[in-house]
N, C-alpha and C. Protein backbone atom coordinates (compact mmCIF):
# COMPACT_ATOMS: atom_id res chain seq x y z
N UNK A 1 77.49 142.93 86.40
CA UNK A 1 77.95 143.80 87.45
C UNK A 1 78.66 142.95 88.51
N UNK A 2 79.59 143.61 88.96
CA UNK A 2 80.80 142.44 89.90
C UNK A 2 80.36 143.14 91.03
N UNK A 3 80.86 142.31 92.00
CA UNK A 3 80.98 142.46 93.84
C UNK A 3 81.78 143.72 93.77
N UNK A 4 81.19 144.80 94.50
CA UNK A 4 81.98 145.68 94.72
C UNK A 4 82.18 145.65 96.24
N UNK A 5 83.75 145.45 96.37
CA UNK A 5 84.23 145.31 97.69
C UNK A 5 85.03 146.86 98.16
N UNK A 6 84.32 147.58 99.36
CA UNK A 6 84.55 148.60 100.10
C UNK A 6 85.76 148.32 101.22
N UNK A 7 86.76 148.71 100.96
CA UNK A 7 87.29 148.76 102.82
C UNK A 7 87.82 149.93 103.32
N UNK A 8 87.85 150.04 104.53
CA UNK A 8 88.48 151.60 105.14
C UNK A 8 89.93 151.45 104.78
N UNK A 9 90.58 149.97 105.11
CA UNK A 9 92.07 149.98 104.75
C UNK A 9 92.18 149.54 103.45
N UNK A 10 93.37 150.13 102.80
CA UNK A 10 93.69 149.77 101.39
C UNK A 10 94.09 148.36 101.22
N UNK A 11 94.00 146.77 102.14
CA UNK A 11 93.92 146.06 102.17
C UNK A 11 92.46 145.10 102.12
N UNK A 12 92.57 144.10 101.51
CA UNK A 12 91.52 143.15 101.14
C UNK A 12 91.23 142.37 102.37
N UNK A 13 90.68 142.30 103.17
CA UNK A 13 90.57 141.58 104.67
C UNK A 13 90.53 140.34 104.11
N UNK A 14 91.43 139.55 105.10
CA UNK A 14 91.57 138.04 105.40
C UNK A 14 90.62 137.48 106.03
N UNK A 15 90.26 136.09 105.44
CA UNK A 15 89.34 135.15 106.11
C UNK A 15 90.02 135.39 107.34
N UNK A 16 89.14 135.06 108.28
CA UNK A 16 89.33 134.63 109.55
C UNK A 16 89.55 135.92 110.58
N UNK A 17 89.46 137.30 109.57
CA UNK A 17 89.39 138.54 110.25
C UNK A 17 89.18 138.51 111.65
N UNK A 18 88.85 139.37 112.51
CA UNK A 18 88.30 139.53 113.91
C UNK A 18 87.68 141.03 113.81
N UNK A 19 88.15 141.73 112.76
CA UNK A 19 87.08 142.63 112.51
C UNK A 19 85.59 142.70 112.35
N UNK A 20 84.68 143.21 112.81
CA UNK A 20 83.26 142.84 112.94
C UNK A 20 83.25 143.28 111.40
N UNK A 21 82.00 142.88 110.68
CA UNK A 21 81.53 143.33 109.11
C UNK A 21 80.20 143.75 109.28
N UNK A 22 80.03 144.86 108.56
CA UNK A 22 79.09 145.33 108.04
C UNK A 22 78.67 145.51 106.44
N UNK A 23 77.52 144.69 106.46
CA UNK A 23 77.50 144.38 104.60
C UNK A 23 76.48 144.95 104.06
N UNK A 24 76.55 146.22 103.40
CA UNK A 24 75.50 146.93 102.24
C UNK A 24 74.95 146.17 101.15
N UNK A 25 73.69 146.07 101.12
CA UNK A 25 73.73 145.02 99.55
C UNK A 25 72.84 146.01 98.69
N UNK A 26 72.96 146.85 97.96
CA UNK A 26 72.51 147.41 96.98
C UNK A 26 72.51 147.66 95.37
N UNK A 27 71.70 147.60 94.69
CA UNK A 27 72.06 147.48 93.44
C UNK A 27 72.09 148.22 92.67
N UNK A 28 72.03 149.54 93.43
CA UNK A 28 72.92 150.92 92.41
C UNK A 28 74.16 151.30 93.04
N UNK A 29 75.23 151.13 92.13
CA UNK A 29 76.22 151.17 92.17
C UNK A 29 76.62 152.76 92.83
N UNK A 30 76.08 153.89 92.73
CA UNK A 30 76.29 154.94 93.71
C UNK A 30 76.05 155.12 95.03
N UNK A 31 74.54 154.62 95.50
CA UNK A 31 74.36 154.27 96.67
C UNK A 31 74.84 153.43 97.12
N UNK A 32 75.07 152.41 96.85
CA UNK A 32 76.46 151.45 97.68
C UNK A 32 77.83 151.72 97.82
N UNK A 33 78.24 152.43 96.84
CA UNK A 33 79.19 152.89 96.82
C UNK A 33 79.69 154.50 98.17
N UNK A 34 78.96 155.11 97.97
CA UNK A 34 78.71 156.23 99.25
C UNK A 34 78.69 155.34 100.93
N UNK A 35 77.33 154.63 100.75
CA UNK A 35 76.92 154.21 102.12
C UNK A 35 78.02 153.16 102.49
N UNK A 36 78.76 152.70 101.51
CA UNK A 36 80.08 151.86 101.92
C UNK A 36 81.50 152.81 102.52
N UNK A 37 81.82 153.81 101.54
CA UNK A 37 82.64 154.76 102.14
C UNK A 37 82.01 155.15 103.34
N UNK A 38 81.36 156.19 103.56
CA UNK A 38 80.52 156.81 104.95
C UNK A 38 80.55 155.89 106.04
N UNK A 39 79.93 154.71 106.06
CA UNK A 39 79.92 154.01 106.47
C UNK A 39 81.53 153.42 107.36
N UNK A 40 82.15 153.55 106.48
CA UNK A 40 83.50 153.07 106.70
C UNK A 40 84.59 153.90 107.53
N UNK A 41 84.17 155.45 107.42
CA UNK A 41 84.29 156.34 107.68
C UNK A 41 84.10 156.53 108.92
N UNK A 42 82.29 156.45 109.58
CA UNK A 42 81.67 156.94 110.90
C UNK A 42 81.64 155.75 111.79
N UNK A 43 82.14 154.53 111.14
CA UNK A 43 82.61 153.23 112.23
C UNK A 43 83.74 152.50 111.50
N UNK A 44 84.98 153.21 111.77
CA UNK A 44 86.34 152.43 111.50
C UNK A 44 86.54 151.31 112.41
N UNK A 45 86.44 151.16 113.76
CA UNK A 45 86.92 149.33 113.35
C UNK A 45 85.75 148.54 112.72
N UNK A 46 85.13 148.55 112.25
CA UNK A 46 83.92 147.85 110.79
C UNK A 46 84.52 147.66 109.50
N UNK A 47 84.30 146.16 109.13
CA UNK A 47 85.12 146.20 107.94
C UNK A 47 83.63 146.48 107.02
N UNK A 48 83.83 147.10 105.70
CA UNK A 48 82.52 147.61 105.40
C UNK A 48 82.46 147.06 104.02
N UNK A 49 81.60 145.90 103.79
CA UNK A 49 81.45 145.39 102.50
C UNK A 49 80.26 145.44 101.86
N UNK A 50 80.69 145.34 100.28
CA UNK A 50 79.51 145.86 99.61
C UNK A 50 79.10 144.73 98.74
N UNK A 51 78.02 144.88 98.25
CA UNK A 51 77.67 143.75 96.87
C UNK A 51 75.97 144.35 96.29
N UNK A 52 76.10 144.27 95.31
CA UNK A 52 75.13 144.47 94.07
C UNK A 52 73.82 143.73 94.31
N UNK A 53 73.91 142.53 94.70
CA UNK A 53 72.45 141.70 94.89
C UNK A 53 72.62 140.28 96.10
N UNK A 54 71.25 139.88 96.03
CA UNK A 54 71.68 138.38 97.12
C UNK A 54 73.05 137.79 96.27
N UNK A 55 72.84 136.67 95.42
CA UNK A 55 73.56 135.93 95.36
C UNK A 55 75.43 136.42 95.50
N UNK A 56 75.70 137.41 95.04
CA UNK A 56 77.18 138.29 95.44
C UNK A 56 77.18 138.56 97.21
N UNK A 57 76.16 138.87 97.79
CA UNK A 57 76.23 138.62 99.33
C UNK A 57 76.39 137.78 99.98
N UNK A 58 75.50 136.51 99.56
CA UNK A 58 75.85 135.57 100.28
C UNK A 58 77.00 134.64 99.87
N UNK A 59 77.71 134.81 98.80
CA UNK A 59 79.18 134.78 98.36
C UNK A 59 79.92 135.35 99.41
N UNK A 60 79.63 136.77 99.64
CA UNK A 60 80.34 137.28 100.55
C UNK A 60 81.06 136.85 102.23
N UNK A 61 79.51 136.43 102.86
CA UNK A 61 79.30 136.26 103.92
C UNK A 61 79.79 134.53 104.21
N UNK A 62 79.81 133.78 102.76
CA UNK A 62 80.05 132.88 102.74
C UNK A 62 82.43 132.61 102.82
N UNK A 63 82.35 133.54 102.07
CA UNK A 63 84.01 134.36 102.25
C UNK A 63 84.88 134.87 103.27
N UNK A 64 83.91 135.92 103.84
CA UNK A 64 84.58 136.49 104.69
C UNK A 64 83.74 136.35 106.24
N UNK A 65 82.71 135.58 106.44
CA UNK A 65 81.94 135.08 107.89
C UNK A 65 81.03 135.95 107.66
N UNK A 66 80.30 135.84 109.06
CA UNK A 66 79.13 136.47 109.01
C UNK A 66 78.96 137.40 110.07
N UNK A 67 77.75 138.52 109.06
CA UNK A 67 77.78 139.83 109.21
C UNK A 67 77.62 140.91 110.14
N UNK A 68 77.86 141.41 110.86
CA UNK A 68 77.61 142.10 112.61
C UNK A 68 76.09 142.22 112.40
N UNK A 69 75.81 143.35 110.90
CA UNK A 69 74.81 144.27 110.62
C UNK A 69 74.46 143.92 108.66
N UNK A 70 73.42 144.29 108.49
CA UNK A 70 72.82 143.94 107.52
C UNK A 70 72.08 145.48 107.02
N UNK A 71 72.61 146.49 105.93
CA UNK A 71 71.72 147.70 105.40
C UNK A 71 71.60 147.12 103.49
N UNK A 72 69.95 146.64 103.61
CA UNK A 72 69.69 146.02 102.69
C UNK A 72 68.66 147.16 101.58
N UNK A 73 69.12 146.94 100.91
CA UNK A 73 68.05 147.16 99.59
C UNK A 73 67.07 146.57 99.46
N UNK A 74 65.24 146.76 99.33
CA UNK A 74 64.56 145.83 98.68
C UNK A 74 64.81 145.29 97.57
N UNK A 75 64.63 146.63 96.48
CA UNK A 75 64.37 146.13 95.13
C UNK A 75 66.28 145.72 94.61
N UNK A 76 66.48 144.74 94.40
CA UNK A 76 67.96 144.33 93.90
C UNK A 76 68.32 144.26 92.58
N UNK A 77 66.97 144.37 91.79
CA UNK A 77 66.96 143.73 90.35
C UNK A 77 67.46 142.33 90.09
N UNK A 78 67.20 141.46 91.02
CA UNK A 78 67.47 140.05 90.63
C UNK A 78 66.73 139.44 91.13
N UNK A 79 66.39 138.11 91.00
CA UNK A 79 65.30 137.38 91.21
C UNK A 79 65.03 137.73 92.87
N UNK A 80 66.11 137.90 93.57
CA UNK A 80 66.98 137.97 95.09
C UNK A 80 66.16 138.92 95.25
N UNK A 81 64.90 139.80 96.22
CA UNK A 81 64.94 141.16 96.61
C UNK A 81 65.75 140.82 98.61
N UNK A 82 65.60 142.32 98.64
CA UNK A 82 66.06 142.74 99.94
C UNK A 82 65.39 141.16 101.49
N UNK A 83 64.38 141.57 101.16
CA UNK A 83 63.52 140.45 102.01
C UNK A 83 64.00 139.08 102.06
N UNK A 84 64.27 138.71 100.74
CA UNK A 84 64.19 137.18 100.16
C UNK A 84 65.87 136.91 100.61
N UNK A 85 66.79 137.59 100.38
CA UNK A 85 68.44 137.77 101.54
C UNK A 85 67.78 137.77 102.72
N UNK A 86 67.04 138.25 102.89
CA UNK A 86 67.14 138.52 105.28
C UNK A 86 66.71 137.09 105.31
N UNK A 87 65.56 136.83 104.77
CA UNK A 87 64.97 135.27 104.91
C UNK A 87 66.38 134.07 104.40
N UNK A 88 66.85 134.11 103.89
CA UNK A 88 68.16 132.65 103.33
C UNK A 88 68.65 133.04 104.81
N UNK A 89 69.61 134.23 105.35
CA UNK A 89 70.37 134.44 105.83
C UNK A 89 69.89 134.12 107.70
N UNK A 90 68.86 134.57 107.66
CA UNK A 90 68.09 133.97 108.67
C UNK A 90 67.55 132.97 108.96
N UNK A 91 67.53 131.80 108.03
CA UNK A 91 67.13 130.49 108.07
C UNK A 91 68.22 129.66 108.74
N UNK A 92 69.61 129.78 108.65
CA UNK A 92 70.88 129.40 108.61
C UNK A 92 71.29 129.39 110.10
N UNK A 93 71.69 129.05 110.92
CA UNK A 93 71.82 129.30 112.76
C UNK A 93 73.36 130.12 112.89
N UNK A 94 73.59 130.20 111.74
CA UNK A 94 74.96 131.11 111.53
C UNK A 94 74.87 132.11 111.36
N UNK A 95 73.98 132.21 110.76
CA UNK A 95 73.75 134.23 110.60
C UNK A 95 72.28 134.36 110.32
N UNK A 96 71.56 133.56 111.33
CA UNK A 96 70.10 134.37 111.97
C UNK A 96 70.43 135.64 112.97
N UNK A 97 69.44 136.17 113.05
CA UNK A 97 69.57 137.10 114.06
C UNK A 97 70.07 138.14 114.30
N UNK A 98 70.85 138.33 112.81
CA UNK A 98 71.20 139.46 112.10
C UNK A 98 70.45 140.77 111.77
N UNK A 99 70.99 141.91 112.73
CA UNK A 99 70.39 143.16 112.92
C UNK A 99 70.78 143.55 111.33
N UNK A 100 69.28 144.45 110.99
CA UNK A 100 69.06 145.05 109.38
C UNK A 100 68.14 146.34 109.84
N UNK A 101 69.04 146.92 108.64
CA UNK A 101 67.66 148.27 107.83
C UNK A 101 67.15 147.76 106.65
N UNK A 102 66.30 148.12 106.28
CA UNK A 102 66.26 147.51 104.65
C UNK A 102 65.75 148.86 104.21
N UNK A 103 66.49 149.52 102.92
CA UNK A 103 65.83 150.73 102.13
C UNK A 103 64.84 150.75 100.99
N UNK A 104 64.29 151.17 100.62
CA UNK A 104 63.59 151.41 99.36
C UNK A 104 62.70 152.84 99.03
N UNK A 105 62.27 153.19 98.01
CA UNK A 105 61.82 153.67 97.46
C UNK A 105 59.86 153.42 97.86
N UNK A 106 59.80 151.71 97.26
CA UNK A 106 58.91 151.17 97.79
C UNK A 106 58.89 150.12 98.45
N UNK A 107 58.85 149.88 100.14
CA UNK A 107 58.88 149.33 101.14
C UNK A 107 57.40 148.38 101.17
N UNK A 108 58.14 146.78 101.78
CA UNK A 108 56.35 146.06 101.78
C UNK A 108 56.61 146.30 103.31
N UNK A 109 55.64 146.89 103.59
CA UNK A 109 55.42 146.93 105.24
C UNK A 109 55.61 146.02 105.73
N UNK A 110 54.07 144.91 105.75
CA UNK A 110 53.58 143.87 105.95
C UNK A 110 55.02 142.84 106.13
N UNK A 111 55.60 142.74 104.94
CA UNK A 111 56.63 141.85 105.23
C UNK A 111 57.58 141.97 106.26
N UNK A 112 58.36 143.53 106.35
CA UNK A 112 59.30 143.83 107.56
C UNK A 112 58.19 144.04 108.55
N UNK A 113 57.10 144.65 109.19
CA UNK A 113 56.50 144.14 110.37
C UNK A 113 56.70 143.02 110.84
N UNK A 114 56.30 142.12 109.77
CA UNK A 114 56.49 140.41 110.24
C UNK A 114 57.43 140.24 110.53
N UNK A 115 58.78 140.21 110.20
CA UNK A 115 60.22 139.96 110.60
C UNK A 115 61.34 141.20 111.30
N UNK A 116 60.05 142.21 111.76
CA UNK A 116 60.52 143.24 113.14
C UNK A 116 62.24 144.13 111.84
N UNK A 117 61.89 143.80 110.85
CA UNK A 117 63.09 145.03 110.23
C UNK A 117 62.96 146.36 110.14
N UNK A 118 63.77 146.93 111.02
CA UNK A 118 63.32 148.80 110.40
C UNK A 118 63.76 149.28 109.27
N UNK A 119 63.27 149.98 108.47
CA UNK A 119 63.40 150.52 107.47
C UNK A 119 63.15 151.86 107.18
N UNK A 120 63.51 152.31 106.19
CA UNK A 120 63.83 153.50 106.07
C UNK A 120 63.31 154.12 104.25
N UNK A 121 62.64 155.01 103.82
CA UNK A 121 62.09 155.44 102.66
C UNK A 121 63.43 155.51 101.61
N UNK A 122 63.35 156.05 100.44
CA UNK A 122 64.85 156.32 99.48
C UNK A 122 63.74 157.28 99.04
N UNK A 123 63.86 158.12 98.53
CA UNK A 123 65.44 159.06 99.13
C UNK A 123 65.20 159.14 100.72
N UNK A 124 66.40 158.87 101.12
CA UNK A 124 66.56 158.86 102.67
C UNK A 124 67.64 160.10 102.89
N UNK A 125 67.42 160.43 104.29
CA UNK A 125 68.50 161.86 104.90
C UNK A 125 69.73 160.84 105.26
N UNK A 126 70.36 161.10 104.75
CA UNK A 126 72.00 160.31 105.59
C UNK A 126 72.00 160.28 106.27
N UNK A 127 71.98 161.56 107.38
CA UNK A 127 71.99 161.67 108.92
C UNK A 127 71.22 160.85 109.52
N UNK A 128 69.73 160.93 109.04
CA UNK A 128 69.18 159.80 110.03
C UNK A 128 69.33 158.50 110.01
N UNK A 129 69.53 158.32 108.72
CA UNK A 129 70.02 156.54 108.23
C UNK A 129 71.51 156.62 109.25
N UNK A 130 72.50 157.45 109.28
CA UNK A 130 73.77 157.15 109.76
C UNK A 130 73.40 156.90 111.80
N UNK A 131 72.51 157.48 112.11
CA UNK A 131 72.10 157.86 113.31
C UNK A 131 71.56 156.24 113.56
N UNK A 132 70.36 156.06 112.93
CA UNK A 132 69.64 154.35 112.84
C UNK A 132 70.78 153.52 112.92
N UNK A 133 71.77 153.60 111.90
CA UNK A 133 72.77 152.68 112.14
C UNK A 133 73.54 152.52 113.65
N UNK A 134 74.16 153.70 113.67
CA UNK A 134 74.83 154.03 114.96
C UNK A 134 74.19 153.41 115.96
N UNK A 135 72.67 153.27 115.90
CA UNK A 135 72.10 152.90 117.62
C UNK A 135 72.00 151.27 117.68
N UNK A 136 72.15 150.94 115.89
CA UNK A 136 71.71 149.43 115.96
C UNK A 136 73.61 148.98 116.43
N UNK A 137 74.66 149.72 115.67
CA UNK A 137 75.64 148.70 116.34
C UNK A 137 76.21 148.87 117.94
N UNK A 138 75.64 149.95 118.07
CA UNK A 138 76.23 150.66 119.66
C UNK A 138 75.38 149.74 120.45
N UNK A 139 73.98 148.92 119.66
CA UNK A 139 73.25 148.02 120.44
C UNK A 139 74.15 146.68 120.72
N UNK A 140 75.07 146.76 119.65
CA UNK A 140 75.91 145.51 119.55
C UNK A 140 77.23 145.23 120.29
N UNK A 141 77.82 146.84 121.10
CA UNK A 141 78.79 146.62 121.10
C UNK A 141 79.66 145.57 122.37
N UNK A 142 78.56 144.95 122.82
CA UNK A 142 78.73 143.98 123.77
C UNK A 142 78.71 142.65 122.88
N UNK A 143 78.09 142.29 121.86
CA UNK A 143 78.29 141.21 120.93
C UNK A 143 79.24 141.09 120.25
N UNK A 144 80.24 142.18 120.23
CA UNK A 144 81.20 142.30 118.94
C UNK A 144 81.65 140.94 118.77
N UNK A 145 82.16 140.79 119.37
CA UNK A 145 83.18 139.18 119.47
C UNK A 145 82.03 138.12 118.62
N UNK A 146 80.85 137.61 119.39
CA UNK A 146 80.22 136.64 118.63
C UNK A 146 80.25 136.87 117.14
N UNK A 147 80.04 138.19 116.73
CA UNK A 147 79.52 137.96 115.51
C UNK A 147 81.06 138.95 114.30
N UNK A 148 81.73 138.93 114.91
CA UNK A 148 83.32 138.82 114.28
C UNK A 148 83.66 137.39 113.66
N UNK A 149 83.99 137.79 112.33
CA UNK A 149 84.13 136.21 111.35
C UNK A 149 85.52 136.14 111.75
C-alpha cells in the first residue's frame, strides 16, 4: 500500500511550503481518504496529507516539514501503532509538541492519559471529530508560522 497524498489544490506542495500541514495517518484506505478530503475542505489554507502507517509518515514529515496537527490511528497494521508515531515524533525537538487526536475502535487509555492525547471512539460522528479538530487548530492559530514547514 503506497502514501496516499491528499491536497485541496490539484498541485503536489513544494518543500519549503509556508502552508501549515495537517497529517492523517490511517490505515484504511477509506477513512483516510474522506478525513483527508473533509478535512481539506473545512480548513483550506491546511495542506492536508495522508499516509497508511508510521513509517510512510514520518517519510512524510521528513519531506514536506513538520506537522501543525497530528489525527492518528491506533491500530496501523504495522509494527508502527498510532502511539508508537506520537512517541518517535515527539522525541525529536522538531516536531515534539505536536497537537493529536488519535482514533480507534479500541483505544489504550492509560497510554493517551499519560501523553495528555484526546481521542475519540471509531465509529466516530464526523461532526464532532470535525468540531475537536476545529478547536485544536483555532488553538493554533497564533502558532501558524512556527509550525509551517
Amino acid at each position: 500500500m503506497g502514501t496516499q497524498l491528499l491536497f485541496r489544490s490539484p498541485s503536489r506542495p513544494r518543500q519549503g511550503t509556508q502552508q501549515p500541514i495537517v497529517l492523517v495517518v490511517d490505515d484504511d484506505d477509506n477513512i483516510r481518504d474522506l478525513l483527508c478530503m473533509v478535512l481539506a475542505d473545512e480548513h483550506p489554507g491546511y495542506c492536508v496529507l495522508g499516509a497508511s502507517c508510521g513509517p510512510e509518515a514520518l517519510a512524510l514529515v521528513r519531506e514536506f516539514g513538520r506537522p501543525c496537527f497530528l489525527l492518528l490511528d491506533y491500530e496501523l497494521g504495522s509494527r508502527m501503532n498510532g502511539i508508537d508515531l506520537y512517541d518517535v515524533l515527539h522525541v525529536d525537538l522538531v516536531t515534539e509538541r505536536i497537537p493529536a487526536i488519535m482514533l480507534s475502535g479500541r483505544l489504550p487509555t492509560a497510554a493517551l492519559q499519560e501523553r495528555c492525547i484526546p481521542s475519540m471512539s471509531k465509529p466516530f460522528e464526523l461532526d464532532a471529530l470535525l468540531a475537536d479538530i476545529a478547536g485544536q487548530l483555532a488553538g493554533l492559530a497564533g502558532a501558524v508560522p512556527a509550525c509551517a514547514c
